[in-house]
N, C-alpha and C. Protein backbone atom coordinates (compact mmCIF):
# COMPACT_ATOMS: atom_id res chain seq x y z
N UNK A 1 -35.30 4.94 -37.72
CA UNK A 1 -35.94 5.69 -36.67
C UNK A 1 -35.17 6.99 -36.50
N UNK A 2 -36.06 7.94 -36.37
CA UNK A 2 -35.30 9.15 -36.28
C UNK A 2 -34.59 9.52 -35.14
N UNK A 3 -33.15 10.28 -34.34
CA UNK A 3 -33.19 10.38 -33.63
C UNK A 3 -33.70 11.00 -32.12
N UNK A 4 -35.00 11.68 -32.57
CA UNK A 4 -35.68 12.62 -32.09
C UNK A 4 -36.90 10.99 -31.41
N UNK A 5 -37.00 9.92 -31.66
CA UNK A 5 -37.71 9.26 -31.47
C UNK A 5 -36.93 8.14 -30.59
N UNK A 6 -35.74 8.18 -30.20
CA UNK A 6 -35.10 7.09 -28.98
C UNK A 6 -35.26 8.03 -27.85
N UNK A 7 -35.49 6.89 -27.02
CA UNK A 7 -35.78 6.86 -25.89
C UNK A 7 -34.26 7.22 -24.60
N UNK A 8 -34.22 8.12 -24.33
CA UNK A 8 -32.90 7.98 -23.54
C UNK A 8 -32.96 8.26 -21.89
N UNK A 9 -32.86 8.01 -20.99
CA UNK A 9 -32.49 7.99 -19.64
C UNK A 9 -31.49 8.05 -18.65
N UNK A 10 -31.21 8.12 -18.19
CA UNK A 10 -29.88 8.33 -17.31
C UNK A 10 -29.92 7.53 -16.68
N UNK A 11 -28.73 6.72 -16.10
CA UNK A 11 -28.92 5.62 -14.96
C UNK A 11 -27.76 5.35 -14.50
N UNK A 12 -28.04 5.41 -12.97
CA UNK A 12 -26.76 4.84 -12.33
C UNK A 12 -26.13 3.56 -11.87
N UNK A 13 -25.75 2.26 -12.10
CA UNK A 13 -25.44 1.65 -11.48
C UNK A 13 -24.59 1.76 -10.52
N UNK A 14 -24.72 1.03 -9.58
CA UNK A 14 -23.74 0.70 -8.12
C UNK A 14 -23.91 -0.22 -7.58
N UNK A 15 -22.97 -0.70 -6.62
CA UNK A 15 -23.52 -2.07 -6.02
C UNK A 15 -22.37 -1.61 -4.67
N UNK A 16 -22.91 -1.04 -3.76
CA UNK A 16 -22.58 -0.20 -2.23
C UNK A 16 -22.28 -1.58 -1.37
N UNK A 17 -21.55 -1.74 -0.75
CA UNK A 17 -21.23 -2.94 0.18
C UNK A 17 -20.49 -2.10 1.56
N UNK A 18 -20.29 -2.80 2.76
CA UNK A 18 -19.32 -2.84 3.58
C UNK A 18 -18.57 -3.94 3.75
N UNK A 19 -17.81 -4.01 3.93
CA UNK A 19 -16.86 -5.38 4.67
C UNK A 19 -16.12 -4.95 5.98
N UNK A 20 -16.29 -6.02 7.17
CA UNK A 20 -15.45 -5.98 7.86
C UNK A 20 -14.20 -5.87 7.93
N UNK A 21 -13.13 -5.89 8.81
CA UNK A 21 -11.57 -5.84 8.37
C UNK A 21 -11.30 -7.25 8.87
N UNK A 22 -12.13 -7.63 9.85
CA UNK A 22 -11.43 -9.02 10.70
C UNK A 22 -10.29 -8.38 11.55
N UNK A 23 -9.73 -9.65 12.17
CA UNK A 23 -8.79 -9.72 13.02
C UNK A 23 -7.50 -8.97 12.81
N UNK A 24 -7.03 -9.75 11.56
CA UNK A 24 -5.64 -9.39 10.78
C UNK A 24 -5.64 -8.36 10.15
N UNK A 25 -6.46 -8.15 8.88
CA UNK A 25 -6.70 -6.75 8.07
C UNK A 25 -6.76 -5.63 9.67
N UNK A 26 -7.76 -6.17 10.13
CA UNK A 26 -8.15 -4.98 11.36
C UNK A 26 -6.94 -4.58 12.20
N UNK A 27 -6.13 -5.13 12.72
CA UNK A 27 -4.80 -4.89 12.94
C UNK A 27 -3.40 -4.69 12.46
N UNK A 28 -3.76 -4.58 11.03
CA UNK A 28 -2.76 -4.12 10.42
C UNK A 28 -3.21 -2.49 9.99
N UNK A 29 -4.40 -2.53 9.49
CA UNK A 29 -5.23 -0.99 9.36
C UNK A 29 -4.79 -0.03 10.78
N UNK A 30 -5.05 -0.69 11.92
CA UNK A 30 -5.32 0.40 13.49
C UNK A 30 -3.56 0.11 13.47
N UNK A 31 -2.47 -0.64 13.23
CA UNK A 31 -1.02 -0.65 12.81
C UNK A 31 -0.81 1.09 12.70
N UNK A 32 -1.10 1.20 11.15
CA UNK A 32 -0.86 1.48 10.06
C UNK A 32 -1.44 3.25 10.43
N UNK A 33 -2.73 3.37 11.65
CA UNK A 33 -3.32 4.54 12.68
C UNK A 33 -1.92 4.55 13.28
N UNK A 34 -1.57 4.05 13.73
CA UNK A 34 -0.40 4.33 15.31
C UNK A 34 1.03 4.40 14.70
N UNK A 35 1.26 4.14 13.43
CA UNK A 35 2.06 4.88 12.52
C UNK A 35 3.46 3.16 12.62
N UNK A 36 2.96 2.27 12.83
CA UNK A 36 3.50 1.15 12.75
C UNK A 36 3.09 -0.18 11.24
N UNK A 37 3.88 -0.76 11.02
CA UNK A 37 3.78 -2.10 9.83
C UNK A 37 3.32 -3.30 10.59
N UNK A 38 2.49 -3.86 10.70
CA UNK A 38 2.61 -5.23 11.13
C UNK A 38 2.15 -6.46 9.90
N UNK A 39 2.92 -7.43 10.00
CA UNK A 39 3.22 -8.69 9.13
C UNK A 39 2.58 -10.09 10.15
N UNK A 40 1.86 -10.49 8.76
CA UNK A 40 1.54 -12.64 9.71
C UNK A 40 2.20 -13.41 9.09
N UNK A 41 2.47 -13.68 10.47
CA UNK A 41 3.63 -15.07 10.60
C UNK A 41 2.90 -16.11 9.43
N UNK A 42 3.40 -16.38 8.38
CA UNK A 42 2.75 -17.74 7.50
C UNK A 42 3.70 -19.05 7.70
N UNK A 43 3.31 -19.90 6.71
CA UNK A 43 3.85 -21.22 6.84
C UNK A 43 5.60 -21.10 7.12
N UNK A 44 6.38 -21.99 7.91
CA UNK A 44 7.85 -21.74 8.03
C UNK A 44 8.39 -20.42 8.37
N UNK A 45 7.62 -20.14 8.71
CA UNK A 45 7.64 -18.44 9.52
C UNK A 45 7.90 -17.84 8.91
N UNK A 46 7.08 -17.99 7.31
CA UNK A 46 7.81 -16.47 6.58
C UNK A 46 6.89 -15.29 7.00
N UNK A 47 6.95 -14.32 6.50
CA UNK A 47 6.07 -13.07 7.31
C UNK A 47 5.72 -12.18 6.13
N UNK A 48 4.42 -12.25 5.96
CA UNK A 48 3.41 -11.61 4.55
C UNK A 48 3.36 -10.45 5.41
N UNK A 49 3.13 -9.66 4.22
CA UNK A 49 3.00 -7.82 4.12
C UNK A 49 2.56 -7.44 3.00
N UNK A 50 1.43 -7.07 3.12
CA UNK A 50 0.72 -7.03 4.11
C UNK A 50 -0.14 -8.18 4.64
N UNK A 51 -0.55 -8.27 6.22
CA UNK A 51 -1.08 -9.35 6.23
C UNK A 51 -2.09 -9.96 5.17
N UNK A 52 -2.25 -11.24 5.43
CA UNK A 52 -3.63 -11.74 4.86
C UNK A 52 -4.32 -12.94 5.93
N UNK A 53 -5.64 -13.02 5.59
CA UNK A 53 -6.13 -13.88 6.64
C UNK A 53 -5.63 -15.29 6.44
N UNK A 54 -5.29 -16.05 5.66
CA UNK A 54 -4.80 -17.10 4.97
C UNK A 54 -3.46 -17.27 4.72
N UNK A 55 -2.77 -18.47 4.96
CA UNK A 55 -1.55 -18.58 4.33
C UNK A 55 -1.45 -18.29 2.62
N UNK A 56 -0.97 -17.59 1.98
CA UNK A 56 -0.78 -18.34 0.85
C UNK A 56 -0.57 -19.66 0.45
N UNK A 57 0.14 -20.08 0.47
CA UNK A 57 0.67 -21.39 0.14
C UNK A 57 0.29 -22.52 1.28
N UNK A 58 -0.26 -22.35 1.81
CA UNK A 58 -0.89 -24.02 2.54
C UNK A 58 -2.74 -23.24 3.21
N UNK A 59 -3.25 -22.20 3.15
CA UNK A 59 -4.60 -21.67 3.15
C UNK A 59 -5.01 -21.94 4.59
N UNK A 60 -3.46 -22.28 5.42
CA UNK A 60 -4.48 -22.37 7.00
C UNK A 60 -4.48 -20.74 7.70
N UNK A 61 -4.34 -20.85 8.76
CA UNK A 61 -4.77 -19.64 9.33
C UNK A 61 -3.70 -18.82 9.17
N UNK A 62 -3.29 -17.86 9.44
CA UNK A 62 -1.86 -16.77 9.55
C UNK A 62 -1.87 -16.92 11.49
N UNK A 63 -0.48 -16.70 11.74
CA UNK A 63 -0.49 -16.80 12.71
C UNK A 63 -0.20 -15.20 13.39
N UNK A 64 1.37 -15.74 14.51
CA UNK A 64 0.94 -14.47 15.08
C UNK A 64 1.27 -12.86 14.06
N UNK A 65 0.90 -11.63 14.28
CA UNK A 65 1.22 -10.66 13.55
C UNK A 65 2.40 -9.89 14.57
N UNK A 66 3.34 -9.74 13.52
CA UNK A 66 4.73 -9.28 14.37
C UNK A 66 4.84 -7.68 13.64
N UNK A 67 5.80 -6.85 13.98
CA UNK A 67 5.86 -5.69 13.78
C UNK A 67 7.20 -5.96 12.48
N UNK A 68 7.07 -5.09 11.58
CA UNK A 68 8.34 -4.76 10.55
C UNK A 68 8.56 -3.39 10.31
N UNK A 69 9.43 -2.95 9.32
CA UNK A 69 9.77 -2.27 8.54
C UNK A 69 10.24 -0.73 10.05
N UNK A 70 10.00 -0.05 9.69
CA UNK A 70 9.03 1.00 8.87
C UNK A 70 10.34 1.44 7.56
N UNK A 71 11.52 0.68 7.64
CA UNK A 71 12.15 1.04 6.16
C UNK A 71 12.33 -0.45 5.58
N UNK A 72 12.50 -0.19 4.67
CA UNK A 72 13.17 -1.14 3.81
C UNK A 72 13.39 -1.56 2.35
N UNK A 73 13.46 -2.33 1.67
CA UNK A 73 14.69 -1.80 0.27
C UNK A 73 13.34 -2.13 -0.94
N UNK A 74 12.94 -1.26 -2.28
CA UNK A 74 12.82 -1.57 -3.25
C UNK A 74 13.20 -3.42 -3.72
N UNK A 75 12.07 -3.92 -4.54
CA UNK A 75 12.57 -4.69 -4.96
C UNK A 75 12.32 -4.52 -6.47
N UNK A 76 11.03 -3.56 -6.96
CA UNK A 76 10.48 -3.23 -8.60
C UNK A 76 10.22 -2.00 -8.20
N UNK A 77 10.18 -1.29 -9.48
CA UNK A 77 9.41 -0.05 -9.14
C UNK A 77 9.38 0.47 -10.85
N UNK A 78 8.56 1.10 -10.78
CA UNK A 78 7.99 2.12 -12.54
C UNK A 78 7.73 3.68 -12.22
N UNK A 79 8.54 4.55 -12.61
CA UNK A 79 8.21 5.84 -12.38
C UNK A 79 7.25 6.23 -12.99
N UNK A 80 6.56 7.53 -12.58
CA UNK A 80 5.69 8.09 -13.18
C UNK A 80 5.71 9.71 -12.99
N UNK A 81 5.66 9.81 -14.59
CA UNK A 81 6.16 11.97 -14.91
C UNK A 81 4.82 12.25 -14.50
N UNK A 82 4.00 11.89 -14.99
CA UNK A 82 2.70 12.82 -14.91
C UNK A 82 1.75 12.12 -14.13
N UNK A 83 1.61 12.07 -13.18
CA UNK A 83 0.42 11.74 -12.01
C UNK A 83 -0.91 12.34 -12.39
N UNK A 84 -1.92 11.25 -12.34
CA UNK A 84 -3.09 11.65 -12.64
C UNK A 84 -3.76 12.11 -11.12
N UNK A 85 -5.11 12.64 -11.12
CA UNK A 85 -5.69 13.23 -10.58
C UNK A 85 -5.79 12.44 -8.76
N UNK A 86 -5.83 11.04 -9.59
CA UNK A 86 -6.62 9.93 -7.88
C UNK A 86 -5.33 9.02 -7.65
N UNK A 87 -3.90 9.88 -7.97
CA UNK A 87 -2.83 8.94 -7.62
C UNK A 87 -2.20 9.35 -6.34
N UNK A 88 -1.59 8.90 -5.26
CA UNK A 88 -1.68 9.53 -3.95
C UNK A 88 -0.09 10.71 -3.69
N UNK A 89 0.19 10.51 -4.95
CA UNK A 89 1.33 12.10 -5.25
C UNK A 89 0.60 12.67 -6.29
N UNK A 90 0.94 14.00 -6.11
CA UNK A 90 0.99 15.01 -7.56
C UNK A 90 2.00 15.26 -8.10
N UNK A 91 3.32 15.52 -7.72
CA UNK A 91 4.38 15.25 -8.32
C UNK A 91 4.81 14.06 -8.84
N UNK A 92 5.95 13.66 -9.78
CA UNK A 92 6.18 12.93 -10.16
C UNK A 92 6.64 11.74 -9.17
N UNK A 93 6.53 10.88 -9.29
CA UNK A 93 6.80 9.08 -8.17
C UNK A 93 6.78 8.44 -9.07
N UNK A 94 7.51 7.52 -7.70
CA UNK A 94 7.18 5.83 -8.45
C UNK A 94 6.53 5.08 -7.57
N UNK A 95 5.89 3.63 -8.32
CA UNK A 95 4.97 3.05 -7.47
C UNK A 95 6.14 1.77 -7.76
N UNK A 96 6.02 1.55 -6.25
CA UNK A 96 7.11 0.54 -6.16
C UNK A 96 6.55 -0.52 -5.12
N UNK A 97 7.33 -1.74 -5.33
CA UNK A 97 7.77 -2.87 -4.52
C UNK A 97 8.48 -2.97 -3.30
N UNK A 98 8.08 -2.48 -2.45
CA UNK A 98 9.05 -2.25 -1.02
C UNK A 98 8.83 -3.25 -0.06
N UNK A 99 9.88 -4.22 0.23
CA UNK A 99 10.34 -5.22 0.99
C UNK A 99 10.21 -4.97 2.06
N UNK A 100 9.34 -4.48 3.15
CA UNK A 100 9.88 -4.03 4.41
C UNK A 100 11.04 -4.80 5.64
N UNK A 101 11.69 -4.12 6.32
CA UNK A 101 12.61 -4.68 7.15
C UNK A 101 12.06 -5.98 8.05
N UNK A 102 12.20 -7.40 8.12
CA UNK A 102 11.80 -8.08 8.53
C UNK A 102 10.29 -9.33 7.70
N UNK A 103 10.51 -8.69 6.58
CA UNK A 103 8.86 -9.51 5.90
C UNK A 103 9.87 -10.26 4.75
N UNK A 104 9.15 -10.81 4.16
CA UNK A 104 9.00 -12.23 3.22
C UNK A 104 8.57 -11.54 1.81
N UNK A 105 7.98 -10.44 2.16
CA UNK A 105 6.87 -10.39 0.98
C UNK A 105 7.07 -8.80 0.44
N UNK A 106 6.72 -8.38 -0.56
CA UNK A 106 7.02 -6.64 -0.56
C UNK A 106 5.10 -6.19 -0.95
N UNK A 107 5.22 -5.34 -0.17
CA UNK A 107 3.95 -4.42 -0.86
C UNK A 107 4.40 -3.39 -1.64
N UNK A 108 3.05 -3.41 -2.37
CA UNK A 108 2.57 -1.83 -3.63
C UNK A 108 2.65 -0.62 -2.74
N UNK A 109 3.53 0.61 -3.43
CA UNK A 109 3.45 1.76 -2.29
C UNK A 109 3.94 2.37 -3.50
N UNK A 110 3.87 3.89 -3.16
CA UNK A 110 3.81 5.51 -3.70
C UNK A 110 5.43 5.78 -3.04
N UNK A 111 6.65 6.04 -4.07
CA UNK A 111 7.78 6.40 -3.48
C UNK A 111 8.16 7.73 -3.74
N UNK A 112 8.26 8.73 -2.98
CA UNK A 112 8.50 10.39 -3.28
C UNK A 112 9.94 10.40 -3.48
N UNK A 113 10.64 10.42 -4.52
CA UNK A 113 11.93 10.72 -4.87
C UNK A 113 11.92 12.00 -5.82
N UNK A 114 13.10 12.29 -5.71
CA UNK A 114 13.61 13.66 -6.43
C UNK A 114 13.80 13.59 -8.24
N UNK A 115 14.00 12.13 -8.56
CA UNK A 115 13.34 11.63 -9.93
C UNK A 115 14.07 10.36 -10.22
N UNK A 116 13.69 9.83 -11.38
CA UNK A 116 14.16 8.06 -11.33
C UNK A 116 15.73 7.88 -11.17
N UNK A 117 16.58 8.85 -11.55
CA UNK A 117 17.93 8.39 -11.00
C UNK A 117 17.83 8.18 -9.80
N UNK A 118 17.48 8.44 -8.79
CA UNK A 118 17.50 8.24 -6.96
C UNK A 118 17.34 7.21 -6.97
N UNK A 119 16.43 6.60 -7.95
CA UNK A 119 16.12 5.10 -7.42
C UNK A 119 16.31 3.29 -8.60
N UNK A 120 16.78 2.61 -7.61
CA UNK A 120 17.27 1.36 -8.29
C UNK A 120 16.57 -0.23 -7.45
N UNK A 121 16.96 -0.79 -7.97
CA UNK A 121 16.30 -2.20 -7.59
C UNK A 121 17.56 -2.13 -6.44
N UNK A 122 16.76 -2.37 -5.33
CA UNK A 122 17.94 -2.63 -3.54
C UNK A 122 18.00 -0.79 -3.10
N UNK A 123 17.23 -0.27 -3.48
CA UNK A 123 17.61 1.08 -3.34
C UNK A 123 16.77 1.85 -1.07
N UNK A 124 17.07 1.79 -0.30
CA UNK A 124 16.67 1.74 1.11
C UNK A 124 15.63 2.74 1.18
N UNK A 125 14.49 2.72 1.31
CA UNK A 125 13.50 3.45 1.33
C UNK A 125 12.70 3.37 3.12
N UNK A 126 11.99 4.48 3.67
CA UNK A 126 11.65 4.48 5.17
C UNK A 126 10.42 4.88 4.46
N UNK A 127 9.26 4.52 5.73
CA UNK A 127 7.37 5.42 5.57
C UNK A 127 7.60 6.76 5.98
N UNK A 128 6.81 7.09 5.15
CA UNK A 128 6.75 8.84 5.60
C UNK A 128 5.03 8.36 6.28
N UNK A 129 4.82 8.59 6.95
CA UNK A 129 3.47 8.97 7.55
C UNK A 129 2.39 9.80 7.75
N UNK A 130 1.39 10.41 7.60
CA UNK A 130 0.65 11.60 7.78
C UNK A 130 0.44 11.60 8.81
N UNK A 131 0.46 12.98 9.29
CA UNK A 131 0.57 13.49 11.09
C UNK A 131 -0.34 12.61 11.47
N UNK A 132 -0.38 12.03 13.09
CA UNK A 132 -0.73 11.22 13.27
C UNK A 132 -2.37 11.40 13.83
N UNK A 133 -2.53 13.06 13.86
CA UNK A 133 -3.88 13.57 14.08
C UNK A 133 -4.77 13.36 12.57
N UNK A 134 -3.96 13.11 11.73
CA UNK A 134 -4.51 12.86 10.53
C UNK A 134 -4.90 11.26 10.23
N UNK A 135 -4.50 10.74 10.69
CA UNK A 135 -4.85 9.17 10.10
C UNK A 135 -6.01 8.41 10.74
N UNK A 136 -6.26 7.92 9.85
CA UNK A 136 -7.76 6.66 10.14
C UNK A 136 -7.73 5.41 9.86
N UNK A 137 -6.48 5.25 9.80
CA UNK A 137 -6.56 3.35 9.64
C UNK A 137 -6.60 2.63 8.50
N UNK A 138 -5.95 3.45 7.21
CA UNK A 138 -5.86 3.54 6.27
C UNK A 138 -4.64 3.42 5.27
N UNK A 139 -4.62 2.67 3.72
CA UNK A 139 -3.41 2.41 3.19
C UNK A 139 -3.04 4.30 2.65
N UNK A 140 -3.74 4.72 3.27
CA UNK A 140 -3.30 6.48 3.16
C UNK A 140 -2.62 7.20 3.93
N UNK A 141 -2.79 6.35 5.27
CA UNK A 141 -1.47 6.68 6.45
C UNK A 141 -0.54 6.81 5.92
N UNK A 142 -0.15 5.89 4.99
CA UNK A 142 1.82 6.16 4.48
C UNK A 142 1.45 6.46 3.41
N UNK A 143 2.10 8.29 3.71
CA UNK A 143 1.77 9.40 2.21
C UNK A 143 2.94 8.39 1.03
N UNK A 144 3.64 7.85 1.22
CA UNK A 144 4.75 7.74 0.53
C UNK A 144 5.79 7.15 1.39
N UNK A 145 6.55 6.26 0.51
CA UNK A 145 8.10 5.89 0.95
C UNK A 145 8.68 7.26 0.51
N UNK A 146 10.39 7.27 1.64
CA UNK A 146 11.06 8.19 0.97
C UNK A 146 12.76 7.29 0.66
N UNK A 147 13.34 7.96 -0.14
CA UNK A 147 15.05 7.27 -0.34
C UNK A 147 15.98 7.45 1.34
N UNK A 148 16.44 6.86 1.78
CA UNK A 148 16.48 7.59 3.25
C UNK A 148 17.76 7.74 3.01
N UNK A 149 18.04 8.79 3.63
CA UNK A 149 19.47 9.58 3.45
C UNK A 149 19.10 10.61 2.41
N UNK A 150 18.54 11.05 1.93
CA UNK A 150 18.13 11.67 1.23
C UNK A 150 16.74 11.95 0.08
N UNK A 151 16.77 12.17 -0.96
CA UNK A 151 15.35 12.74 -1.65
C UNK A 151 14.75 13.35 -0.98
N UNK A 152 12.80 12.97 -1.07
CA UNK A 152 12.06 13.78 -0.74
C UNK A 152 11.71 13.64 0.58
C-alpha cells in the first residue's frame, strides 16, 4: 500500500480524574500551606512522613498527626548536573532522602546545595519554603531542602 493511501489521525488520550485529599493527606497538604511538616502516628508510635491513611505494616487507621521536622538529616541522595525542564530546580541538586526531625520514615525532596561535596549520608538539611503568599497546599511549598549552616 502506498503511503499516500494510510489513513492517519491525531488523537488524544487522557483519562482526567479528581481525588479528594481526605483527612490525613488533607492535613498534611494545608501543613505544608502554613509552612509546617506534619507526620501519623502508626503502629508503636512510629511516625510516617509523609502521612498515609493506613498503617503500613498492620493497614489499620493512622492515628494522631503530630508536627516534625522542618530540618532534618539526609539518609540517600543522587545528584543531578543537568536538571531537566519539569524538575523543581534548574540548577544543579540532589533528590534526596530526608529524615525529618521527629519521623520514622524519610521523604523524596529537591536539596539546593552548592554541589555534591556539601552533601553526605547524615548530612543536616532545613525546608526552604515559598513565600507564604505563594503556596497552595502543595508538595511545591518546599522549593527545596537546604545544608543548614550553610550552601544554598
Amino acid at each position: 500500500m502506498a503511503d499516500s493511501e494510510v489513513l492517519h489521525a491525531k488523537h488524544h488520550l487522557e483519562y482526567p480524574y479528581s481525588r479528594s485529599t481526605g483527612p490525613v493527606i488533607g492535613a498534611f497538604l494545608t501543613g505544608l500551606r502554613d509552612g509546617i511538616f506534619l507526620g501519623a502516628t502508626g503502629s508503636g508510635g512510629r511516625v510516617i512522613v509523609p502521612p498515609t491513611e493506613y498503617d503500613p505494616i498492620t493497614s489499620d487507621d493512622v492515628g494522631a498527626l503530630v508536627p516534625v521536622g522542618p530540618g532534618g538529616v539526609i539518609e540517600s541522595w543522587a545528584w543531578v548536573s543537568h536538571p531537566l525542564r519539569k524538575h523543581p530546580l534548574q540548577t544543579p541538586f540532589a533528590w534526596a532522602l530526608v529524615k525529618l526531625d521527629g519521623a520514622d520514615t524519610a521523604m523524596l525532596h529537591a536539596v539546593d546545595a552548592p554541589g555534591p561535596e556539601a552533601l553526605a549520608t547524615g548530612t543536616r538539611v532545613t525546608a526552604r519554603f515559598r513565600p507564604a503568599a505563594e503556596r497552595i497546599g502543595s508538595m511545591a511549598d518546599v522549593e527545596a531542602f537546604v545544608v543548614e549552616g550553610g550552601g544554598s
